[in-house]
N, C-alpha and C. Protein backbone atom coordinates (compact mmCIF):
# COMPACT_ATOMS: atom_id res chain seq x y z
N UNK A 1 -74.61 17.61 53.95
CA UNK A 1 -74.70 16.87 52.75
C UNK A 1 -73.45 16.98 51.91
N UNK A 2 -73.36 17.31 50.61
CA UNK A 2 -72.46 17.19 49.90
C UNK A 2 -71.68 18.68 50.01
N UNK A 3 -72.13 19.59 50.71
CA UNK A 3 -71.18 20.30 50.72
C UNK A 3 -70.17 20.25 51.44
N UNK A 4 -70.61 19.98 53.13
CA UNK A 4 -69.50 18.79 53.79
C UNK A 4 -68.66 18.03 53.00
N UNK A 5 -69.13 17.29 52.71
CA UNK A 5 -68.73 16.00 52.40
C UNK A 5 -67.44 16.31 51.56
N UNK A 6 -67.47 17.34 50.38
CA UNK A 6 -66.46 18.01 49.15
C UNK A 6 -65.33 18.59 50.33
N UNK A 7 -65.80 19.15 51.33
CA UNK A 7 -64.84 19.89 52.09
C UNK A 7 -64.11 18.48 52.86
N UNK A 8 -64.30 17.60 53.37
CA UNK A 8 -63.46 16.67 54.29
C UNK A 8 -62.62 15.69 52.90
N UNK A 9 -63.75 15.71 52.23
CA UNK A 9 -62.48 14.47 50.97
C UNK A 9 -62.04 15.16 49.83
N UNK A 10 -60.99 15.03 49.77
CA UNK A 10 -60.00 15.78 48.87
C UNK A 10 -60.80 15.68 47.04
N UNK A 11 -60.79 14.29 46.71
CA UNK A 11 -61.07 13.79 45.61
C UNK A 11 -62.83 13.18 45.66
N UNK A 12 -63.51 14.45 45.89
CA UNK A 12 -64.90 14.05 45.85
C UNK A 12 -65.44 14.49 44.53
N UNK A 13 -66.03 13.41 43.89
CA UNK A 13 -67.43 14.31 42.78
C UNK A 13 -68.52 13.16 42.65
N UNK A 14 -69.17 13.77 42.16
CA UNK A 14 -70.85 13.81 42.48
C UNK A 14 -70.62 13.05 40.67
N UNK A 15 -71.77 11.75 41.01
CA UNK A 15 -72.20 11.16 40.09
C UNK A 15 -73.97 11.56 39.84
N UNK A 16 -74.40 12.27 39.02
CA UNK A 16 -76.11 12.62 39.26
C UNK A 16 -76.49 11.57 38.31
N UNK A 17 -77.44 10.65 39.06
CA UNK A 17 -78.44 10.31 38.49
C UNK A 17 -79.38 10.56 37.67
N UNK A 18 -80.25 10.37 36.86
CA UNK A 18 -81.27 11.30 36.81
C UNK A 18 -82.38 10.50 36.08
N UNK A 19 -83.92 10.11 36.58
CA UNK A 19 -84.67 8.98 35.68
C UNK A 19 -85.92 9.84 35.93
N UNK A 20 -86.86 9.87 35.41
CA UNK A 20 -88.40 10.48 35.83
C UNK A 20 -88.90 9.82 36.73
N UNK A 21 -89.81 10.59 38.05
CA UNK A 21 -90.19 10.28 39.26
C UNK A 21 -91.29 8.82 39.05
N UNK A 22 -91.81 8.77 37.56
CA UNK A 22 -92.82 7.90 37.62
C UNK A 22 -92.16 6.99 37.51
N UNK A 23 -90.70 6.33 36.28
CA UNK A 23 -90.02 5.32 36.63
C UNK A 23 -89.91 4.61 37.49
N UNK A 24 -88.82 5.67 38.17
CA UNK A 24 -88.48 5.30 39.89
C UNK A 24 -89.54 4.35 40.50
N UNK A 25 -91.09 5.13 40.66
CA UNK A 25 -91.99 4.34 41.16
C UNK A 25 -92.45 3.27 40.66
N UNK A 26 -92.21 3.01 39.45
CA UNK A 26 -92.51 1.52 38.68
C UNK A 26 -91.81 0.46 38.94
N UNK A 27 -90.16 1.32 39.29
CA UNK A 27 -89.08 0.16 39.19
C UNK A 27 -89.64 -0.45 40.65
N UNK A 28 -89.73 0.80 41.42
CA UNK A 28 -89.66 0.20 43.14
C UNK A 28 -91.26 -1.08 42.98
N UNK A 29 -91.74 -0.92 42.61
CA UNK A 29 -92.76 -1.74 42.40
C UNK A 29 -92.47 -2.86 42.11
N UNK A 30 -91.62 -3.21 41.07
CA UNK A 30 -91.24 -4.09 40.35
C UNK A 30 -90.35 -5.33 41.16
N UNK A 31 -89.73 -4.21 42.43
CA UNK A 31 -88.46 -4.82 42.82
C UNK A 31 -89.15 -6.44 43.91
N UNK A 32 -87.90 -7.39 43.85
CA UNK A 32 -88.19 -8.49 44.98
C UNK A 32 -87.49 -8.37 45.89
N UNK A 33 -86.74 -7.83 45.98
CA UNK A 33 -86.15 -8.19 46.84
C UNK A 33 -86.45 -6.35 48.03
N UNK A 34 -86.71 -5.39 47.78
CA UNK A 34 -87.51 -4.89 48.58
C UNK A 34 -85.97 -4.22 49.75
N UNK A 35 -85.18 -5.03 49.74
CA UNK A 35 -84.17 -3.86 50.34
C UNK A 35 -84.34 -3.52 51.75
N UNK A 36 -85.44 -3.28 52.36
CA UNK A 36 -85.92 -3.18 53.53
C UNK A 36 -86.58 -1.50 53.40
N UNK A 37 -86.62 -1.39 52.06
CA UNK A 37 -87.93 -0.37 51.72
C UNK A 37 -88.82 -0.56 50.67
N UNK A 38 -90.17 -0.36 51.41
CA UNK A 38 -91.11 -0.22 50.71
C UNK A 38 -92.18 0.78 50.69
N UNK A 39 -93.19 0.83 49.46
CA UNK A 39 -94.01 1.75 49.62
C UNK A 39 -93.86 2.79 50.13
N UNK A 40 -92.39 3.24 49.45
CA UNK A 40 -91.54 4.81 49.81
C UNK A 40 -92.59 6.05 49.07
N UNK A 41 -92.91 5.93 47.69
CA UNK A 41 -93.81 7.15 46.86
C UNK A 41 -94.78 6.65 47.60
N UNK A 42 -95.69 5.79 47.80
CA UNK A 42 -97.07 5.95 48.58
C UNK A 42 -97.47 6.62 49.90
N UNK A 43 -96.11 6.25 50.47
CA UNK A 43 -95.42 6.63 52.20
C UNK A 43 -95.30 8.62 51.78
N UNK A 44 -94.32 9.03 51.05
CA UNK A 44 -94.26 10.27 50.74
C UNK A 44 -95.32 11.00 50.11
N UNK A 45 -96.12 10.45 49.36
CA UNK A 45 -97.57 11.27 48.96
C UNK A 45 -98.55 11.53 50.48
N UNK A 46 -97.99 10.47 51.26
CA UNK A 46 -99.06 10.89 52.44
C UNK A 46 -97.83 11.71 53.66
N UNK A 47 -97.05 12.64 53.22
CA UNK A 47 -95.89 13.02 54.06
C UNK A 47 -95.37 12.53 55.20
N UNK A 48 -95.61 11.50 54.57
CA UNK A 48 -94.47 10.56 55.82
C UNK A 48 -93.41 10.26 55.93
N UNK A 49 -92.89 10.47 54.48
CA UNK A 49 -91.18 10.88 54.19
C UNK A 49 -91.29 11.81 53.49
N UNK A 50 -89.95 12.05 52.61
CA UNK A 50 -89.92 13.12 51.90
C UNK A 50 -89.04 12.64 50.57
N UNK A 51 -89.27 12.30 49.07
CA UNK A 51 -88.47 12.10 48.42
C UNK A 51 -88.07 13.33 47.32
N UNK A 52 -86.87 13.40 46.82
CA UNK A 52 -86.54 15.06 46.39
C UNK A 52 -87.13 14.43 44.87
N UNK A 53 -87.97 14.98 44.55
CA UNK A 53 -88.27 15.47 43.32
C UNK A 53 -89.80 14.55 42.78
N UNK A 54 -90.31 14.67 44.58
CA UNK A 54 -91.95 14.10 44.95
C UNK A 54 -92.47 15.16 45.19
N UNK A 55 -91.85 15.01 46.93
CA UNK A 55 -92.80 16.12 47.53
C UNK A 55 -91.36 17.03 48.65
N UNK A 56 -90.13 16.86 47.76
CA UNK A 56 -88.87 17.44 48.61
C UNK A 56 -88.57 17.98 47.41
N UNK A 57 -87.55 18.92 47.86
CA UNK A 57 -86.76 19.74 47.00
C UNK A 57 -85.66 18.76 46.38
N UNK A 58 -85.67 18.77 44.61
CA UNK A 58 -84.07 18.12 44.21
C UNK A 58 -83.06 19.13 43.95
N UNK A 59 -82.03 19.14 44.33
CA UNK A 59 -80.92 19.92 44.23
C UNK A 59 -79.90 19.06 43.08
N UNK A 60 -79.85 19.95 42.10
CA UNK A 60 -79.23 19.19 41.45
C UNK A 60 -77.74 19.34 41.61
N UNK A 61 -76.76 19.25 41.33
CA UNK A 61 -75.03 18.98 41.81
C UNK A 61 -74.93 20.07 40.34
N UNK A 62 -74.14 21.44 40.68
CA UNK A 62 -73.82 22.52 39.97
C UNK A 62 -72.51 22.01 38.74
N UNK A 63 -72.15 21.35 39.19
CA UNK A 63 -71.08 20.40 38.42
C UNK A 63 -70.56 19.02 38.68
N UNK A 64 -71.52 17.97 38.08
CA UNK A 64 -71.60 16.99 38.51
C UNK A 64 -70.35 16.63 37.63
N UNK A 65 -69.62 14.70 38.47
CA UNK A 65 -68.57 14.62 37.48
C UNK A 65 -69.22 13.71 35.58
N UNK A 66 -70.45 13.37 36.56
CA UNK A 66 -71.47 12.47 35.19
C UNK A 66 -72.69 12.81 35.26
N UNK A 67 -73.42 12.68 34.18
CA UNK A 67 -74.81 12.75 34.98
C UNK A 67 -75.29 11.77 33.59
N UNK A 68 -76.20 10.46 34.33
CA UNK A 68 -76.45 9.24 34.03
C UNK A 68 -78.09 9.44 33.95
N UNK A 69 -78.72 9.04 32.70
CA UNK A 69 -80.04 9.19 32.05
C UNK A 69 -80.34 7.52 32.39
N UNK A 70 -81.10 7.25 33.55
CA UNK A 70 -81.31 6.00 33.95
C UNK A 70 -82.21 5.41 33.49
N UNK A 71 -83.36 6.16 32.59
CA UNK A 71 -84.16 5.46 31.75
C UNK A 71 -83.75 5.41 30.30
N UNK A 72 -82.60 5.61 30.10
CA UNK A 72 -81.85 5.66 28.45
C UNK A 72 -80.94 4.20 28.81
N UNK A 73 -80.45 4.21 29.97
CA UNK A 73 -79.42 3.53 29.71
C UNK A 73 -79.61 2.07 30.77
N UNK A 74 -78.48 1.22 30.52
CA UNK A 74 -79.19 -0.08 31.01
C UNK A 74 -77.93 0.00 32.63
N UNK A 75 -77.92 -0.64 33.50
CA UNK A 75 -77.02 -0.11 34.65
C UNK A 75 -75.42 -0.69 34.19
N UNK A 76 -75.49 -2.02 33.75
CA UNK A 76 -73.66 -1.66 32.98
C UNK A 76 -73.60 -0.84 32.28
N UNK A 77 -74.29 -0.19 30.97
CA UNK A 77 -73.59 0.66 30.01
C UNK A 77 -73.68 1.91 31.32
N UNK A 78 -73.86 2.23 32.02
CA UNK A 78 -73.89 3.25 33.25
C UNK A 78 -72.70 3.05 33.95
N UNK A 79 -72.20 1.71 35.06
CA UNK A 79 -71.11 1.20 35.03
C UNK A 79 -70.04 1.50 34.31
N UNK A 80 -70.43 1.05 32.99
CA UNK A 80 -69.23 1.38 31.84
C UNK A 80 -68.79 3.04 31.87
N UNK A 81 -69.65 3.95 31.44
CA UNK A 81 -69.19 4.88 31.54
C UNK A 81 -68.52 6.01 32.78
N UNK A 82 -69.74 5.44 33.67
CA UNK A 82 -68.71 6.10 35.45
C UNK A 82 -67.20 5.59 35.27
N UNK A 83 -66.95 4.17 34.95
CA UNK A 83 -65.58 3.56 35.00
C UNK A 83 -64.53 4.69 34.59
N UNK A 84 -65.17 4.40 32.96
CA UNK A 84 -64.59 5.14 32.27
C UNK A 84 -64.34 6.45 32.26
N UNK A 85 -65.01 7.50 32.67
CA UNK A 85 -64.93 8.67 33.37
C UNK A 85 -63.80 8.67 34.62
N UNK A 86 -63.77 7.96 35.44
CA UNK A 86 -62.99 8.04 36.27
C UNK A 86 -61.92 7.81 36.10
N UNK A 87 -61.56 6.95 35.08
CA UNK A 87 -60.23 6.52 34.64
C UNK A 87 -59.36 7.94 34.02
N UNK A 88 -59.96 8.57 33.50
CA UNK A 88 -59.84 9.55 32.89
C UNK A 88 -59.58 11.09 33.74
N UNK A 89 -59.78 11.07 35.05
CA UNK A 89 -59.68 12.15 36.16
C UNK A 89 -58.38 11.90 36.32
């Protein structure tokens, strides 16, 4: 995972997400276009996958370079600020 990943690319950092698990499941509900997943939290309550911070472990990133409140914020002002963060590295 990402500990790899920091070791092969020079200029790696970790953007964390972060929204409450019930969101998540509202948005995926919500969605049309479906992505070519569905009924992922229904699928993982019956352990048929595993989502981190369902029924998997979340690891959170010890020093992330952002960490983005996805039910505060709308996905440009999110955009906006990753940009802007990066510009700034």
């Amino acid at each position: 995972g990402r500990k790899k990943a920091k070791q092969l690319i020079k200029d790696f950092f970790v953007v964390q997400i972060e929204c409450p698990i019930d969101l998540c499941e509202e948005r995926e509900n919500k969605r049309t276009d479906k992505a070519g997943v569905q009924n992922i939290y229904n699928r993982a309550r019956k352990d048929e996958i595993k989502i981190p911070g369902l029924n998997d472990k979340y690891i959170k990133e010890e020093k992330p370079l952002i960490i983005i409140n996805s039910d505060k914020l709308t996905p440009l002002e999110s955009a906006e600020l990753i940009s802007n963060k990066i510009r700034n590295i």
